[in-house]
Protein backbone atom coordinates (compact mmCIF):
# COMPACT_ATOMS: atom_id res chain seq x y z
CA UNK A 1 0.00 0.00 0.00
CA UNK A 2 1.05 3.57 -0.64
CA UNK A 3 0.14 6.37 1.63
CA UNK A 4 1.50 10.37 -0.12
CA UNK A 5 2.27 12.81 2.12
CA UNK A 6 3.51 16.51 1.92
CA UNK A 7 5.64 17.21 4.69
CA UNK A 8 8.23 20.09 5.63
CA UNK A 9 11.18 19.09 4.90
CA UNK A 10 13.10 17.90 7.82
CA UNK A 11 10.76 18.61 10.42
CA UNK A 12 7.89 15.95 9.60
CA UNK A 13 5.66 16.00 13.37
CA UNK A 14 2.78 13.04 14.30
CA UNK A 15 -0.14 15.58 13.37
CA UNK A 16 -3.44 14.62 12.69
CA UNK A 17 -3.71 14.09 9.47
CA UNK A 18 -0.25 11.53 9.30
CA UNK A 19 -1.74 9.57 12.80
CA UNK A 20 -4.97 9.31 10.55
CA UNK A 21 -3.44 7.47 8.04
CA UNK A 22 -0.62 5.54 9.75
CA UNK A 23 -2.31 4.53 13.20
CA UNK A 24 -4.88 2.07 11.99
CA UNK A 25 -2.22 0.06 10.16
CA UNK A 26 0.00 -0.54 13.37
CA UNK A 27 2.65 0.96 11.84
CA UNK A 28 5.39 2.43 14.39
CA UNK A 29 5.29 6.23 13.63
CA UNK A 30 8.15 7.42 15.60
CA UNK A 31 10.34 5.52 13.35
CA UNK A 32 8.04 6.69 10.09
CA UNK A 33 8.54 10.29 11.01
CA UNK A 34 12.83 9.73 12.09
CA UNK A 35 13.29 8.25 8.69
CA UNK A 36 11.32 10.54 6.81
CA UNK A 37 12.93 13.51 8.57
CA UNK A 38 16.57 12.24 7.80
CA UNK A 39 15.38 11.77 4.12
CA UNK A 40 14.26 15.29 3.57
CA UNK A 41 16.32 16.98 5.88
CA UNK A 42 18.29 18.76 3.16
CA UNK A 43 15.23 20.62 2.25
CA UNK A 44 14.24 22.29 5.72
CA UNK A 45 11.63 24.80 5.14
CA UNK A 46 9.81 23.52 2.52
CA UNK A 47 7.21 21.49 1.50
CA UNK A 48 8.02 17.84 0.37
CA UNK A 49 6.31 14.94 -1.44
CA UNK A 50 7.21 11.58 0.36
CA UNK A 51 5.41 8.59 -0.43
CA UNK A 52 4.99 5.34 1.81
CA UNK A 53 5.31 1.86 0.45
CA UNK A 54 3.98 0.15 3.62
CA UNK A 55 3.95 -3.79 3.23
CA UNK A 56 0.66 -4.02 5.66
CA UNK A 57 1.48 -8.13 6.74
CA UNK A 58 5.01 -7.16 7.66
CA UNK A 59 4.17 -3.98 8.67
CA UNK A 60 7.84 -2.52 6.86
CA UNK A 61 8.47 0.51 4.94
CA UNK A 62 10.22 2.13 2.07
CA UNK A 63 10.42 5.75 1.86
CA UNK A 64 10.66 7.97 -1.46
CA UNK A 65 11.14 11.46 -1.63
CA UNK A 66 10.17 13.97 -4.39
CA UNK A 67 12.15 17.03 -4.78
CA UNK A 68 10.11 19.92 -3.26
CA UNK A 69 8.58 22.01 -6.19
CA UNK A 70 10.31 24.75 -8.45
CA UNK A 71 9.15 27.54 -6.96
CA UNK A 72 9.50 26.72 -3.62
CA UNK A 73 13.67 25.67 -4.22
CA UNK A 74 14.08 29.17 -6.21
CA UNK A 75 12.73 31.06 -2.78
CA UNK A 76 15.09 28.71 -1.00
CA UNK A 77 18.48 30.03 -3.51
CA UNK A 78 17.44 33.51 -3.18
CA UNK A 79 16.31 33.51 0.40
CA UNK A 80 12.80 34.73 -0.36
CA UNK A 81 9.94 34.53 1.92
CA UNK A 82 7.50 34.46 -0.86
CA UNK A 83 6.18 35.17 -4.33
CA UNK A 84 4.35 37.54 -5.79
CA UNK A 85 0.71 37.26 -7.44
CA UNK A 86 1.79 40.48 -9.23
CA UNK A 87 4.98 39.44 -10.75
CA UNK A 88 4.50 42.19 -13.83
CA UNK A 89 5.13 45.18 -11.27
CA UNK A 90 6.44 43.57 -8.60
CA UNK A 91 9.88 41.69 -7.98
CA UNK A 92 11.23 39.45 -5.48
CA UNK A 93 14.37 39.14 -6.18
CA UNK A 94 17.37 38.43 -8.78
CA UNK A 95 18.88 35.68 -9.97
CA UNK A 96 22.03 34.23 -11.92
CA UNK A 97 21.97 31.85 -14.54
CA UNK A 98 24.06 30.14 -11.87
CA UNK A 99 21.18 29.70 -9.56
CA UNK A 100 18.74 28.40 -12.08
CA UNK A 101 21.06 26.03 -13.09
CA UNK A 102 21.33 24.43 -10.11
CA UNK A 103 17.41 24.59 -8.99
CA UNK A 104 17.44 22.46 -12.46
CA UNK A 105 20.04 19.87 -11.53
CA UNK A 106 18.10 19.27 -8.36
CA UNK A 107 14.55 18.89 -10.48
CA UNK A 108 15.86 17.48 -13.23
CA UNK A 109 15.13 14.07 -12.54
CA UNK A 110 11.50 15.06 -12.05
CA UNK A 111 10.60 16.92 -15.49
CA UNK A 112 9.56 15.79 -18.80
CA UNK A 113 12.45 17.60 -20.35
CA UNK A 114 14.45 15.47 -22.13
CA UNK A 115 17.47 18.19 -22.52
CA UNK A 116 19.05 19.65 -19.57
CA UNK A 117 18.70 23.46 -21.82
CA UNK A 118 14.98 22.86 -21.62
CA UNK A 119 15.21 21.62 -18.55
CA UNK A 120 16.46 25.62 -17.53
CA UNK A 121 13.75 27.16 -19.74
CA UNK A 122 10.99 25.82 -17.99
CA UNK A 123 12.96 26.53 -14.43
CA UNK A 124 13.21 30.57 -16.26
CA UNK A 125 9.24 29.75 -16.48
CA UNK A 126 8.46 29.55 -12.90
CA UNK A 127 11.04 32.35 -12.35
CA UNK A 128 8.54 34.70 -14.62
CA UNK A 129 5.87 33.50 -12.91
CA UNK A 130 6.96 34.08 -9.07
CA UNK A 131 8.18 37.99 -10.04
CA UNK A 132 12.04 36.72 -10.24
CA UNK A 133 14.61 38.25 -12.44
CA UNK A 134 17.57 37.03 -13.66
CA UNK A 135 20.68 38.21 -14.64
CA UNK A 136 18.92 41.73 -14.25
CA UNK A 137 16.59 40.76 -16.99
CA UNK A 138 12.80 39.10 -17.23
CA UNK A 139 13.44 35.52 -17.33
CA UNK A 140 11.43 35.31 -20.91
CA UNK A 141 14.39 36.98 -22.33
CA UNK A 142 16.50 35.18 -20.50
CA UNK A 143 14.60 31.96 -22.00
CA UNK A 144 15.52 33.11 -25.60
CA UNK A 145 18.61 34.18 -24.60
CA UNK A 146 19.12 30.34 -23.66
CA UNK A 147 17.63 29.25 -27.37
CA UNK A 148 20.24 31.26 -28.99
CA UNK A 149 23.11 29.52 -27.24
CA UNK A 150 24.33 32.23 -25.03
CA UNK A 151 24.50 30.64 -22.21
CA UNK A 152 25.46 27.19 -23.62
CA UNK A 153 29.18 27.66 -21.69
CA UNK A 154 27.48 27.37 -18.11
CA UNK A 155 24.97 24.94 -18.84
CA UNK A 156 27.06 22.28 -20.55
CA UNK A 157 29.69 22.55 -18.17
CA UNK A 158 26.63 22.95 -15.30
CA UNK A 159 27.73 25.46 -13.45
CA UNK A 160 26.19 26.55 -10.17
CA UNK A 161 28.96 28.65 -8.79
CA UNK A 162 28.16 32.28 -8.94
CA UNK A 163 31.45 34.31 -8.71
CA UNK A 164 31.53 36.93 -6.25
CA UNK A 165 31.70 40.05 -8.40
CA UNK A 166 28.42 39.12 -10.12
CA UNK A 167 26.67 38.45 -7.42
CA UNK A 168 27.46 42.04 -6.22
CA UNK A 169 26.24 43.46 -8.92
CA UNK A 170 22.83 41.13 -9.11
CA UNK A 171 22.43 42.08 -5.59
CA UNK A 172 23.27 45.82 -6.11
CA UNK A 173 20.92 46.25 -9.50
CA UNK A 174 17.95 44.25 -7.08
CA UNK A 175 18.06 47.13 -4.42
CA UNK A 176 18.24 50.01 -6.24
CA UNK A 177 14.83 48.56 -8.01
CA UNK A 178 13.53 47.76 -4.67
CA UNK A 179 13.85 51.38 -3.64
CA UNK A 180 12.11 52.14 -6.75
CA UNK A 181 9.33 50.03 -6.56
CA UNK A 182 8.50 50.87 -2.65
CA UNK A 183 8.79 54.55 -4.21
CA UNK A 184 6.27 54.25 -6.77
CA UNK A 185 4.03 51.96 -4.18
CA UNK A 186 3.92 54.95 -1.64
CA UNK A 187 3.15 57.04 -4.30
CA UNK A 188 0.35 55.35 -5.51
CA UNK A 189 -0.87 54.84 -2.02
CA UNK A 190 -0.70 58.34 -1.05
CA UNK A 191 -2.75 59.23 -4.29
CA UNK A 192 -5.19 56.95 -3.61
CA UNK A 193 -5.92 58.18 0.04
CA UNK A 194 -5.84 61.39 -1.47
CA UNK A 195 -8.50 60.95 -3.43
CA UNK A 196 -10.61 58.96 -1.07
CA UNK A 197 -10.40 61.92 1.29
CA UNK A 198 -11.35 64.31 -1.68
CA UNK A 199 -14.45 62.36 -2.42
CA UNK A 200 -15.68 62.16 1.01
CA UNK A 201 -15.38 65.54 1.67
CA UNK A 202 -17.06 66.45 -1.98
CA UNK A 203 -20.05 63.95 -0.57
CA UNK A 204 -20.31 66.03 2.81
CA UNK A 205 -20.76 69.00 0.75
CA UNK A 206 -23.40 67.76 -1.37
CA UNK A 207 -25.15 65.78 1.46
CA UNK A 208 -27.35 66.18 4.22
CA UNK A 209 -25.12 68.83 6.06
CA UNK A 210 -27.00 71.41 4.18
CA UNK A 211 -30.13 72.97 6.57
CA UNK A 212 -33.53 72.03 5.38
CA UNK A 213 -35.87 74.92 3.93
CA UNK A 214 -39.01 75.75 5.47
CA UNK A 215 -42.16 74.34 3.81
CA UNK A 216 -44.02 77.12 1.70
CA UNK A 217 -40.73 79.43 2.01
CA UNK A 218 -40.17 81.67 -0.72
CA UNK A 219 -36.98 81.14 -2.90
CA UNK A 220 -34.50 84.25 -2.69
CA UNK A 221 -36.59 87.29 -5.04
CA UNK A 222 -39.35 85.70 -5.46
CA UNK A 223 -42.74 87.75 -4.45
CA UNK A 224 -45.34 86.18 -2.10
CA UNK A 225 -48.41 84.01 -3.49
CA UNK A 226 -51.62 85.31 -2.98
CA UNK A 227 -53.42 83.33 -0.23
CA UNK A 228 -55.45 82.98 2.56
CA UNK A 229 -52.83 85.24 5.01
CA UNK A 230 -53.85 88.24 2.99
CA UNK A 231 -56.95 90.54 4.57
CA UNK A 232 -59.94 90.54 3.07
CA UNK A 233 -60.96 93.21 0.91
CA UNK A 234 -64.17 94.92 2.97
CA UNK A 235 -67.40 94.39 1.35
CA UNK A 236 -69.05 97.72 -1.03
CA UNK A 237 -71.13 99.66 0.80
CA UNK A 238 -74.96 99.28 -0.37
CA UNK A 239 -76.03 102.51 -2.06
């Protein structure tokens, strides 16, 4: 029988929702979770396939590991909390080809690609897609930079050393478009409470802080209607 879990890597704990599926087959979980930990421990903070071939008459186990998926080893390289769901205004960080070489040697043995060069491409893909640059550029570029061969040197030979000096100036090119993009976020913000503050005060103008007018009251130049406050005229005098 096979029981798939998703774990964090290196920290798997006897919650619910393993105990559920372990503890009616009498299998001994305290070893289940020290093996799977020491399986997966090289990806600590982050999420992990594992599957369980349980013999259930023996009661023995084989463990198998997935490697955790592409996005979630990119955030790892770069140190990144998280994503972005806006990755056309917003990014997260900067990459070298370096980097995304080596997030594809450690997924490699996962994809469909049957060339290593693809095999970046679609790792460029998810960079795109999670608001990462790389090499200062957007990763689509990068991706056709890859078709025309100019990277061919560091992916043949595999390279996941980044050297110093370039990794200064990826880091140094990343900040200054932080700054810009917090910039242009306060900006917008301010606007925007700008002109909420605008229309609320152009709706207390126009709303019911203006006084009532009295019923029947004349409008400003306007002369009186005839009516039942006037006198009445006294009646002729009978000759």
């Amino acid at each position: 029988m096979i029981i798939k879990l998703l774990i964090d890597g290196g920290s798997m704990t006897p919650g619910p929702a393993v105990a559920q599926q372990l503890g009616p087959m009498g299998i001994n979980m305290g070893k289940v979770i020290s093996e799977v930990n020491e399986a997966t421990k090289e990806f600590k903070g982050m999420k992990v396939p594992v599957s369980l071939d349980i013999d259930e008459k023996t009661k023995e186990f084989t463990i198998s590991t997935s490697s955790p998926p592409t996005s979630e080893l990119l955030k790892k390289e770069l140190k990144l909390e998280k994503g972005t769901a806006d990755h056309k205004n917003q990014k997260m960080g900067n990459a070298s080809i370096e980097d995304v070489i080596k997030v594809t040697k450690v997924k490699y043995s996962n994809m469909l690609e049957k060339e290593f060069k693809s095999g970046v491409k679609s790792v460029l893909g998810t960079c795109a897609s999670i608001g990462i640059l790389v090499e200062n550029k957007e990763p689509n570029e990068l991706i056709e930079d890859v078709r025309l061969g100019k990277f061919d040197k560091e992916i043949d030979a595999k390279s996941t050393e980044t050297s110093p000096e370039k990794r200064t100036k990826i880091d140094t090119y990343f900040k200054e478009l932080a700054a810009e993009q917090e910039a242009k976020a306060a900006a917008e913000k301010a606007a925007a409470e700008e002109a909420e503050a605008a229309k609320a005060a152009e709706e207390a103008t126009e709303g019911g802080d203006a006084e009532a007018k009295p019923e029947g009251a004349a409008e400003e130049g306007e002369a009186p209607k005839e009516g039942g406050d006037a006198e009445a005229k006294p009646e002729e005098a009978k000759e």
